[in-house]
Protein backbone atom coordinates (compact mmCIF):
# COMPACT_ATOMS: atom_id res chain seq x y z
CA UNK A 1 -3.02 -20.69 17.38
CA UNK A 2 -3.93 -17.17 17.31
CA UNK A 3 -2.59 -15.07 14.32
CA UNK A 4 -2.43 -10.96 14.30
CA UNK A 5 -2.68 -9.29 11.36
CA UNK A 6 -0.53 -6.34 10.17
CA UNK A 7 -1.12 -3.97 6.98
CA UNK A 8 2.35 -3.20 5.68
CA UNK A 9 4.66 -1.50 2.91
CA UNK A 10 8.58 -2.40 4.53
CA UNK A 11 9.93 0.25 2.38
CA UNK A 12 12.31 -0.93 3.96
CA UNK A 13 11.85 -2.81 6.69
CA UNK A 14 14.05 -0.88 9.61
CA UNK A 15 13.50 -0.87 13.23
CA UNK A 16 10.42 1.03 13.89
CA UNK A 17 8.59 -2.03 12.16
CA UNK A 18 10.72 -4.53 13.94
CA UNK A 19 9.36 -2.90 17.05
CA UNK A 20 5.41 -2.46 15.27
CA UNK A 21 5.72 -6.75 15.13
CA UNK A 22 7.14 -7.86 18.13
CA UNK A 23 4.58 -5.28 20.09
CA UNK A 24 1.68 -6.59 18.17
CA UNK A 25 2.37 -10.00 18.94
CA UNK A 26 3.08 -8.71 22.51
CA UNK A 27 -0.33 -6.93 23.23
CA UNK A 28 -2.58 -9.41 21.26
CA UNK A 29 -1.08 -12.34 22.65
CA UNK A 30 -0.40 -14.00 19.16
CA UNK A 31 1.80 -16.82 18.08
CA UNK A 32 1.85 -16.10 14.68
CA UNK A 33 1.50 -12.65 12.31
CA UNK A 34 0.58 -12.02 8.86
CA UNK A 35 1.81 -9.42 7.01
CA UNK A 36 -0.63 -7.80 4.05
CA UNK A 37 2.25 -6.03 2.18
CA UNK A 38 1.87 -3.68 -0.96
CA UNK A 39 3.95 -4.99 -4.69
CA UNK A 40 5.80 -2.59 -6.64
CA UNK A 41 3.59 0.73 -6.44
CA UNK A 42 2.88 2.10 -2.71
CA UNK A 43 -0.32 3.70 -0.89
CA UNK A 44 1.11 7.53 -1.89
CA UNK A 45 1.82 6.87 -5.55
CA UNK A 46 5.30 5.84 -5.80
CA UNK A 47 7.28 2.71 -6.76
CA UNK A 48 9.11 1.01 -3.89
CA UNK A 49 12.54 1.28 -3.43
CA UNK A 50 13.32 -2.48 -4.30
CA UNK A 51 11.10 -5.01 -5.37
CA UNK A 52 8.48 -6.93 -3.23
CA UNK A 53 10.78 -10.07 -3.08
CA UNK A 54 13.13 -8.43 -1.60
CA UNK A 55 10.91 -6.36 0.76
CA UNK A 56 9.29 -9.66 1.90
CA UNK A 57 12.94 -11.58 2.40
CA UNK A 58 13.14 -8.76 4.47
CA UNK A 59 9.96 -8.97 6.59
CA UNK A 60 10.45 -13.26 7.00
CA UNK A 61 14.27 -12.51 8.02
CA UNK A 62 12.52 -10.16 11.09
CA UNK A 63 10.45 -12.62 11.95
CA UNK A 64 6.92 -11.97 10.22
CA UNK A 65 5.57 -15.34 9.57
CA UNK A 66 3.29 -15.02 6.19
CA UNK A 67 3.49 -12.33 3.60
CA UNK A 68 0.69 -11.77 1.14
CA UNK A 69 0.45 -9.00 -1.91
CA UNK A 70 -1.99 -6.59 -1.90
CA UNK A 71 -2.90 -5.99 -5.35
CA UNK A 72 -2.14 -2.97 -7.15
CA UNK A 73 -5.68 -1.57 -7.37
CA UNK A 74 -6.14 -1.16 -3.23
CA UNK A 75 -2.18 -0.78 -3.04
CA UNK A 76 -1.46 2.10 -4.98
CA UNK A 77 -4.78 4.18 -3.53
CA UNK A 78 -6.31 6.67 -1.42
CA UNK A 79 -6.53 5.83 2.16
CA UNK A 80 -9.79 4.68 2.26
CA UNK A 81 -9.61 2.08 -0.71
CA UNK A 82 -6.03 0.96 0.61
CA UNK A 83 -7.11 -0.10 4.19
CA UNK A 84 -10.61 -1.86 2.96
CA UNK A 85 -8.63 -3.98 0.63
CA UNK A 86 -5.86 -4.83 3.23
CA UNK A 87 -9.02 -5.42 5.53
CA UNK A 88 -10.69 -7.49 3.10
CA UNK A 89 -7.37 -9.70 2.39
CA UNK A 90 -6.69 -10.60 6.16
CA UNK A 91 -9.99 -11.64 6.36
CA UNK A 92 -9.97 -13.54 3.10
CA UNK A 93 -7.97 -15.57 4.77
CA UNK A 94 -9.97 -17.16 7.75
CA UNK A 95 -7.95 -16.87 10.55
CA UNK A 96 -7.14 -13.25 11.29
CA UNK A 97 -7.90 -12.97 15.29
CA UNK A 98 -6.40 -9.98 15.15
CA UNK A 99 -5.11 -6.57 13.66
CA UNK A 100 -2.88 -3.99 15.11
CA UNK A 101 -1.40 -0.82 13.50
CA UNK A 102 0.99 2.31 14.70
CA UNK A 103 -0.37 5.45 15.52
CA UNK A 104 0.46 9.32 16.65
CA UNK A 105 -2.81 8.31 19.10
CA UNK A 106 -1.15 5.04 20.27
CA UNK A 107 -4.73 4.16 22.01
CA UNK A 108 -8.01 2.80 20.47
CA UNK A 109 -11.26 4.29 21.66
CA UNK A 110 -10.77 8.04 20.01
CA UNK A 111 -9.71 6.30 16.87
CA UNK A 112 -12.97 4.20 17.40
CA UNK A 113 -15.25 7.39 17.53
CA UNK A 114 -14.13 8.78 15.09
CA UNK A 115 -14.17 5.66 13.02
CA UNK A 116 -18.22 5.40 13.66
CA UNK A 117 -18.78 8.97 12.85
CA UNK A 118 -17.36 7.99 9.19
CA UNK A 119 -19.75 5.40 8.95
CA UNK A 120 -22.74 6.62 10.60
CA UNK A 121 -22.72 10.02 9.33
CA UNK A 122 -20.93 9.44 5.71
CA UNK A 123 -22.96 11.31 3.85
CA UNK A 124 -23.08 14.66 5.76
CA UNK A 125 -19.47 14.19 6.28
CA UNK A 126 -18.49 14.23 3.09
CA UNK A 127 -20.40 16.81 2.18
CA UNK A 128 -19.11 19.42 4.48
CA UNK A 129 -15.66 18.18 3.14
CA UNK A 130 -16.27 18.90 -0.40
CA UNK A 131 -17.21 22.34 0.44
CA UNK A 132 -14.00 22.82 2.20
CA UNK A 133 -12.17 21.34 -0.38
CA UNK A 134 -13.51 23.74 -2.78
CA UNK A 135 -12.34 26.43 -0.69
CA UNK A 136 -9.43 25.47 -1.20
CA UNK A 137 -8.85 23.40 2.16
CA UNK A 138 -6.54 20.21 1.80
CA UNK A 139 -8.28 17.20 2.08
CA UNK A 140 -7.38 15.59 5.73
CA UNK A 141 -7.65 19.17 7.05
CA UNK A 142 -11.52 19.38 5.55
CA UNK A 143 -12.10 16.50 7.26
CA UNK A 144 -10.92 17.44 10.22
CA UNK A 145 -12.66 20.59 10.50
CA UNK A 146 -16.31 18.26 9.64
CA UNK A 147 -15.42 15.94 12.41
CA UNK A 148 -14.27 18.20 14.86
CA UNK A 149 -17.54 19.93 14.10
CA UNK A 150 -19.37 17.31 15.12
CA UNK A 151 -17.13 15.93 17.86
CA UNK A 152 -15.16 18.66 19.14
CA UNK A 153 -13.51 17.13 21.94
CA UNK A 154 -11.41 15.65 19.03
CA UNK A 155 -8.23 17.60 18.11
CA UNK A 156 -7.67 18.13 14.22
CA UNK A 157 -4.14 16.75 14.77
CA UNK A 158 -5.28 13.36 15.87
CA UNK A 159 -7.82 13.16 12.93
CA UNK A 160 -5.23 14.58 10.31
CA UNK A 161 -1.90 12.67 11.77
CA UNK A 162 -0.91 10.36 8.91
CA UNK A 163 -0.62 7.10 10.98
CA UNK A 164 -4.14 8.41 12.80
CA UNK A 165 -5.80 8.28 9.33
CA UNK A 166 -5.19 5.11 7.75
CA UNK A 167 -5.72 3.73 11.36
CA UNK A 168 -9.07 5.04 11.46
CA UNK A 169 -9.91 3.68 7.67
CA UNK A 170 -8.68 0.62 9.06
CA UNK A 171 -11.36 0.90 11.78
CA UNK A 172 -13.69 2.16 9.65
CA UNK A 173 -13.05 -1.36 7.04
CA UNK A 174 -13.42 -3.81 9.88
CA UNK A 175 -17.14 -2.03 10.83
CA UNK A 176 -18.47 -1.93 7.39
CA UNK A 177 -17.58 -5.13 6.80
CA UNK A 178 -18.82 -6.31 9.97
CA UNK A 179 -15.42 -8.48 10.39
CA UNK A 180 -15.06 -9.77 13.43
CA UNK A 181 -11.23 -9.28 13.91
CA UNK A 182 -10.14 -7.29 17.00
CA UNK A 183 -8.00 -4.24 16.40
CA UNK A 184 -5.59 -3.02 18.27
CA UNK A 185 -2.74 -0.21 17.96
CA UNK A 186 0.37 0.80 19.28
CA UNK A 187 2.12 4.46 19.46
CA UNK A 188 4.25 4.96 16.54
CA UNK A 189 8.00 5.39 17.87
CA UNK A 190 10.44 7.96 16.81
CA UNK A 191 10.43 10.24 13.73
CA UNK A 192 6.90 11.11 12.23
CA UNK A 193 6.16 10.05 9.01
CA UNK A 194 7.62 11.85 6.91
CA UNK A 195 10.01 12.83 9.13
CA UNK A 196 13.96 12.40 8.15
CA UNK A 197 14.85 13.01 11.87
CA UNK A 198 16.62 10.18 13.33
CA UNK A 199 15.79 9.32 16.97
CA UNK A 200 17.47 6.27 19.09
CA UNK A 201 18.24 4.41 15.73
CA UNK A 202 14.69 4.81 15.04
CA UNK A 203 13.89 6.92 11.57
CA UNK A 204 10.57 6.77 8.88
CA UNK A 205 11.27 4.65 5.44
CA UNK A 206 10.72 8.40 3.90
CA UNK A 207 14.51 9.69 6.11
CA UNK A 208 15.80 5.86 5.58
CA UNK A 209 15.36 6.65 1.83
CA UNK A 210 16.61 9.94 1.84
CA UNK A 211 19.62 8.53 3.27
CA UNK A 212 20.26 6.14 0.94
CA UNK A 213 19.90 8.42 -1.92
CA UNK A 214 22.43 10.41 -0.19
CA UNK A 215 24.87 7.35 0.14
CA UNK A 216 24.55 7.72 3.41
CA UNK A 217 25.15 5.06 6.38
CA UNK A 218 21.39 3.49 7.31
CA UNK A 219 22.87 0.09 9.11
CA UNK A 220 22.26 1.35 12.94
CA UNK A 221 18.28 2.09 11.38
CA UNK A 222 17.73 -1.39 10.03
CA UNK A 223 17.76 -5.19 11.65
CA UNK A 224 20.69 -6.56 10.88
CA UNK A 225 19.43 -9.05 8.66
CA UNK A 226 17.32 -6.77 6.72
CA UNK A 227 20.06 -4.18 6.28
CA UNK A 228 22.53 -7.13 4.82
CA UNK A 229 19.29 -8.01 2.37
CA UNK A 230 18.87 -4.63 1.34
CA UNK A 231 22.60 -3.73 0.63
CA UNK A 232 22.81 -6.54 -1.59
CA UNK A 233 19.99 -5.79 -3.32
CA UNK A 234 20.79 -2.11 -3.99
CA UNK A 235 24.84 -3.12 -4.62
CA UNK A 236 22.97 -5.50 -7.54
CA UNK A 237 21.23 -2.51 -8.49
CA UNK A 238 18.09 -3.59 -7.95
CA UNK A 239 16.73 -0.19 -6.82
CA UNK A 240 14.17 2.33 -8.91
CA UNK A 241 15.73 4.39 -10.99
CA UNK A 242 13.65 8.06 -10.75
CA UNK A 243 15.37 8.82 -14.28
CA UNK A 244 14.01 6.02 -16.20
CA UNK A 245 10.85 6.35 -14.25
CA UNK A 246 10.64 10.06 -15.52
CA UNK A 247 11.72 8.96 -18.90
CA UNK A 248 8.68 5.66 -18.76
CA UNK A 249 6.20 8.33 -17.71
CA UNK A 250 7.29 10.71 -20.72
CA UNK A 251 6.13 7.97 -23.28
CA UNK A 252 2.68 7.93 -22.38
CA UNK A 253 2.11 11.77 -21.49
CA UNK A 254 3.91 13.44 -24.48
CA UNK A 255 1.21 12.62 -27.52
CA UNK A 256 -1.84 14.05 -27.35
CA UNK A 257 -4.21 15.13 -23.98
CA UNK A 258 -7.03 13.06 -25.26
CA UNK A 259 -5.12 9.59 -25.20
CA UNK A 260 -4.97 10.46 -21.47
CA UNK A 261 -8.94 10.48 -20.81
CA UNK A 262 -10.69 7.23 -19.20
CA UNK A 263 -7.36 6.67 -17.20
CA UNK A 264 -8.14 6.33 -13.90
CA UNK A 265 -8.78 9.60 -12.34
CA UNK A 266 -7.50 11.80 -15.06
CA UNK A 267 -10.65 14.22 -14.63
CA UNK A 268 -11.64 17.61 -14.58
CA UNK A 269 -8.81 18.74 -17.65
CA UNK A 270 -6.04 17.14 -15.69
CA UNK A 271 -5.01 15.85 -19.24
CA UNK A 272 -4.01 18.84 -20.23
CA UNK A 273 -1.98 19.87 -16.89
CA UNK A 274 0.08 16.69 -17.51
CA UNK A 275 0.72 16.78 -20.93
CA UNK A 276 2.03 20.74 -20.53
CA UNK A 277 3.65 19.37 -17.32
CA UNK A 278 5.84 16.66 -19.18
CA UNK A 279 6.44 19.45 -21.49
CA UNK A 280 8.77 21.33 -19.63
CA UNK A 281 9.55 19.16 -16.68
CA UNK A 282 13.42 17.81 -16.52
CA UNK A 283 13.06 15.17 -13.86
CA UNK A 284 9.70 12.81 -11.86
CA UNK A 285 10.09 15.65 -9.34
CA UNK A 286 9.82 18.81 -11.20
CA UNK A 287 7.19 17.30 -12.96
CA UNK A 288 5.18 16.88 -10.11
CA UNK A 289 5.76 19.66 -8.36
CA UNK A 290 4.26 21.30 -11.86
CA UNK A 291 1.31 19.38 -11.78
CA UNK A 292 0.42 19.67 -7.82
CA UNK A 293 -2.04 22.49 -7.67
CA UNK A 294 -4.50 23.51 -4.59
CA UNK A 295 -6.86 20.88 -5.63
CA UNK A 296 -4.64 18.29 -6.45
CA UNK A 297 -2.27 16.70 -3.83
CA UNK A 298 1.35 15.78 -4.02
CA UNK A 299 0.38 12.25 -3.16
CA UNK A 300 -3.18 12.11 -5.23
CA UNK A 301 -0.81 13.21 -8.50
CA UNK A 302 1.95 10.30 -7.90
CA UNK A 303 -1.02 7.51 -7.93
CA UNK A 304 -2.31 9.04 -10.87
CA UNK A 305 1.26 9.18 -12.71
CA UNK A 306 1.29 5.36 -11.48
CA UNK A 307 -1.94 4.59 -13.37
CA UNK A 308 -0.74 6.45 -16.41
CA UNK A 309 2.35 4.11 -16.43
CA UNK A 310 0.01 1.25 -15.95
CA UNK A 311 -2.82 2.47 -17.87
CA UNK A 312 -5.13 1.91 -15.74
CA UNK A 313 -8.74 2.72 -17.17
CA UNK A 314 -11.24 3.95 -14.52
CA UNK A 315 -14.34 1.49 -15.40
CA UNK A 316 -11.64 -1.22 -15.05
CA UNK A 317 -10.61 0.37 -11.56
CA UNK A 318 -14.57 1.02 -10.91
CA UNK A 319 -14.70 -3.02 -11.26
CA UNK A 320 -12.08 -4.30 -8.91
CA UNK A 321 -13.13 -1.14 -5.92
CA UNK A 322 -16.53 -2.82 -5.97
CA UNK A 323 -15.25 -6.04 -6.04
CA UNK A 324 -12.70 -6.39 -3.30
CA UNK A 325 -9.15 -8.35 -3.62
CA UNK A 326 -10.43 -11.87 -5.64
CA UNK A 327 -7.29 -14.03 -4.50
CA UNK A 328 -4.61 -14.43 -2.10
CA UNK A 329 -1.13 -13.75 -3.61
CA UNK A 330 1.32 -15.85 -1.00
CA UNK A 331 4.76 -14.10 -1.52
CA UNK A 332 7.07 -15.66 1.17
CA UNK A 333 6.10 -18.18 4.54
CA UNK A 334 7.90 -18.91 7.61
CA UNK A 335 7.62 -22.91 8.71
CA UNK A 336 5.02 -21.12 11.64
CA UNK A 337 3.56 -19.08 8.37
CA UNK A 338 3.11 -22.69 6.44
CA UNK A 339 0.99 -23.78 9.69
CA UNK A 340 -1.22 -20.59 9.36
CA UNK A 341 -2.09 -21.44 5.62
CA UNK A 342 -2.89 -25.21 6.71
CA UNK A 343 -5.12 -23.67 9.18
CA UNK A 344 -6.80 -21.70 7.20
CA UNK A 345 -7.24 -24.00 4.15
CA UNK A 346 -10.40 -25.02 4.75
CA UNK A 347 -11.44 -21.77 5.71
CA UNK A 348 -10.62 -19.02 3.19
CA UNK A 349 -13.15 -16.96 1.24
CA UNK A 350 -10.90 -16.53 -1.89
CA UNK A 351 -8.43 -18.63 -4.12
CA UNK A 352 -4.53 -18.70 -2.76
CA UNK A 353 -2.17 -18.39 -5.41
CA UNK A 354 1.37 -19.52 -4.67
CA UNK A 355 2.29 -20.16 -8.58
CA UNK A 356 1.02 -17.38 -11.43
CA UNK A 357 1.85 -20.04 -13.69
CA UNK A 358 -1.19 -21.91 -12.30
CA UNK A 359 -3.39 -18.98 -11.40
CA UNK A 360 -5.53 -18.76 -14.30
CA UNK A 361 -6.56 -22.24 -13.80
CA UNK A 362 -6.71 -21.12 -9.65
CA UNK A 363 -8.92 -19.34 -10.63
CA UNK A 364 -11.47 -20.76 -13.26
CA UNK A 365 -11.46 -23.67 -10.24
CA UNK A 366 -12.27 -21.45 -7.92
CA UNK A 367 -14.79 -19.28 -9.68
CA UNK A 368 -16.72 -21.87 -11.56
CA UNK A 369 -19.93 -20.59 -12.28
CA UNK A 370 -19.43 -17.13 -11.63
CA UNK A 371 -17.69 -16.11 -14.75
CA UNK A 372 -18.27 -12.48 -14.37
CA UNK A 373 -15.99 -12.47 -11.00
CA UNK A 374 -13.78 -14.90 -12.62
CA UNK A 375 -12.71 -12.45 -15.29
CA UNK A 376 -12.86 -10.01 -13.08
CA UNK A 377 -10.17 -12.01 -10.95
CA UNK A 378 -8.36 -12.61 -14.15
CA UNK A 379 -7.94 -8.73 -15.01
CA UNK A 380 -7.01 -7.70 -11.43
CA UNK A 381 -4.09 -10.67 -11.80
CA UNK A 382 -3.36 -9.03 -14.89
CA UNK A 383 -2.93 -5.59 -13.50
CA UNK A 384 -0.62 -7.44 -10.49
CA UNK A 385 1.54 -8.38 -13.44
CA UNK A 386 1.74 -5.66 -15.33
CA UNK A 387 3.15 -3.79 -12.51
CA UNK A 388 5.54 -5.89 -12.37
CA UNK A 389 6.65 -5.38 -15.77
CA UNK A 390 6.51 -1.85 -15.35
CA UNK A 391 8.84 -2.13 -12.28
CA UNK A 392 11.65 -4.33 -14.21
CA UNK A 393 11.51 -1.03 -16.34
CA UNK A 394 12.48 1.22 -13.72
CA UNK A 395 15.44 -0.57 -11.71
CA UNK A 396 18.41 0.90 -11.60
CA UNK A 397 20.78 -2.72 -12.96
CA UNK A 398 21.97 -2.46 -16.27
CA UNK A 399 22.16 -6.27 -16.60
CA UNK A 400 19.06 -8.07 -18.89
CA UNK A 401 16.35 -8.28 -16.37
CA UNK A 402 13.48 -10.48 -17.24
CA UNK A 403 10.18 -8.56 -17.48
CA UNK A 404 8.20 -11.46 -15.74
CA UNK A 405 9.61 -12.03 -13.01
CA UNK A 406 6.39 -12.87 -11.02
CA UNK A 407 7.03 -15.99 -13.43
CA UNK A 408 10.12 -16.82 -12.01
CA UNK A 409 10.48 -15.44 -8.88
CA UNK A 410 9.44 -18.44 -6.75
CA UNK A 411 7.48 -17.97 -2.98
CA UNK A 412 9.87 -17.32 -0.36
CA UNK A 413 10.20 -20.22 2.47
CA UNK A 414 11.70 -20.21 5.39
């Protein structure tokens, strides 16, 4: 059996992914896929329009065959740290042949160069980036200026296209790690990413959200099996809720600037900025739009609000970075997805946990002997649940909703 990987939010799922898994299983010649999804906070800061149960019924109802979480610490990250844990989870697992991913490229070799400059020339690299940046220079354009530099017969708009990048830190993982699953990518079909365009019933989850919020029609965008999952979900009201998100984050960032050091990332006086910020700010996006500044990115300053809500310290965050994912969080399985975790029993690198209930005793198992990693594994579970917490906070439904639901939410199978 060969299995293709795929690194995935489904935020929704709508037809350009539908179209992203049936051509990956196309071009790699696979007979089953795996999807490596983010939980309840995404790769640009923000929490997901419905929660990862639903997002996964979603994914197993198009036809992906396994679903596993990526945990909060690689989910909710910079580019870099996102695709090495996604990377690291598929293969965790054993049986990974494959990986494929959209791009504005849609072919592999210039994304390969420019994957092997990264690595090969890191540290002069990022040097030449941090001067840019402190010219003021956003941070994918720096780079693209260093690597054109070096490479110019590479255009700054394939090194700085949003798709492009975390396709080439995907790249980038599977070298440093030496992994020895084959990548592969595909051209990324209709709107751009953050596009609210709609082409040929083809739009990004950024317009498909957009939409929604504007109680607008999104069925012809969706599979219609997905679209029936997510307009139950969202007629339960099981969507975020930007007010009481807003009103969360105020609880933490209206005492003092000092409780705010040793959060993760909260550097340089950006204490301050957010307190003042929360201050004045009447809604989550006035108050970061008040907080963005040259040197800090829309997208940089919704991951840190996310780590303020989790309070996230950055030695903890140091910890798990170094560390990689520690387990395999199984959220949902096809019957073809049940025969891809028999394959691979014998032949995983980390613990699978199917039951949080059992976890912590997953784990001790698993990590006997190695009690540093085992707590370690313990914390990052921790933070996995927490966010989960935090997300029962922020949905929209008015009815009781029990606060841990990883508890009772059982794994999805098909």
């Amino acid at each position: 059996m060969r299995i293709v990987g795929l690194i995935t939010e489904y935020n929704p799922f709508h037809n350009g992914h539908l179209h992203h898994l049936q051509e990956s299983l196309r071009i790699t010649g696979a007979d089953a896929s795996v999807a490596v999804m983010s939980g309840h906070f995404l790769q640009r800061g923000e929490p997901a329009l419905v929660d990862k149960w639903v997002r996964t019924e979603m994914a197993l109802a198009a036809g992906v065959d396994l679903v596993l979480e990526l945990p909060f610490p690689f989910a909710c990250n910079s580019a870099p740290h996102f695709a090495m844990g996604a990377v690291q989870t598929l293969n965790a697992l054993g049986v990974v042949d494959a990986l494929c991913f959209g791009s504005e490229a849609g072919v592999i070799d210039p994304l390969q160069t420019i994957a092997r400059l990264l690595v090969d020339k890191s540290a002069a690299i990022e040097e030449g980036t941090r001067e840019r940046l402190r010219c003021g220079v956003s941070y994918p354009a720096a780079r693209a200026e260093v690597l054109t530099k070096l490479c110019p017969e590479l255009s700054p708009e394939m090194i700085a296209s949003p798709n492009n990048i975390l396709g080439i830190e995907y790249l980038r993982a599977l070298q440093t790690t030496s992994c020895q699953i084959q990548a592969f990518t595909i051209p990324r079909l209709g709107a751009d990413y953050h596009s609210t365009d709609v082409a040929d019933n083809i739009a990004s989850a950024t317009g498909i959200r957009k939409l929604i919020a504007e109680s607008e029609r999104v069925d012809p965008l969706l599979p219609t099996a997905c679209h029936k999952i997510l307009e139950e979900a969202l007629a339960a009201g099981g969507s975020l809720d930007r007010e009481r998100l807003f009103t969360a984050l105020q609880t933490f960032l209206l005492q003092e600037p000092e409780r705010l050091k040793g959060l993760y990332q909260v550097t340089d006086g950006l204490e301050q900025r957010l307190v003042e910020a929360a201050m004045t700010a009447e809604s989550y996006t006035a108050l970061v739009a008040l907080i963005k500044s040259r040197h800090w990115t829309m997208t940089r300053i919704q991951r840190i609000l996310s780590y303020v809500l989790l309070q996230l310290s950055g030695s903890e965050m140091a910890h798990f970075l170094e560390s990689g994912p520690l387990y395999l969080r199984l959220l949902g399985a096809t019957e073809q997805g049940r025969n891809v975790l028999a394959k691979a029993r014998k032949k995983r690198s980390l613990p699978l946990i199917s039951d949080p209930a059992r976890a912590r005793a997953t784990l001790r198992r698993f990590y006997r002997g190695q009690s540093t990693r085992g707590q370690l594994a313990e914390r990052m579970l921790n933070c996995d649940l927490r966010a989960t917490r935090v997300y029962s906070l922020l949905q929209e439904t008015q009815k009781r909703v029990h606060r841990n639901q990883d508890f009772f939410r059982p794994v999805q199978y098909v």
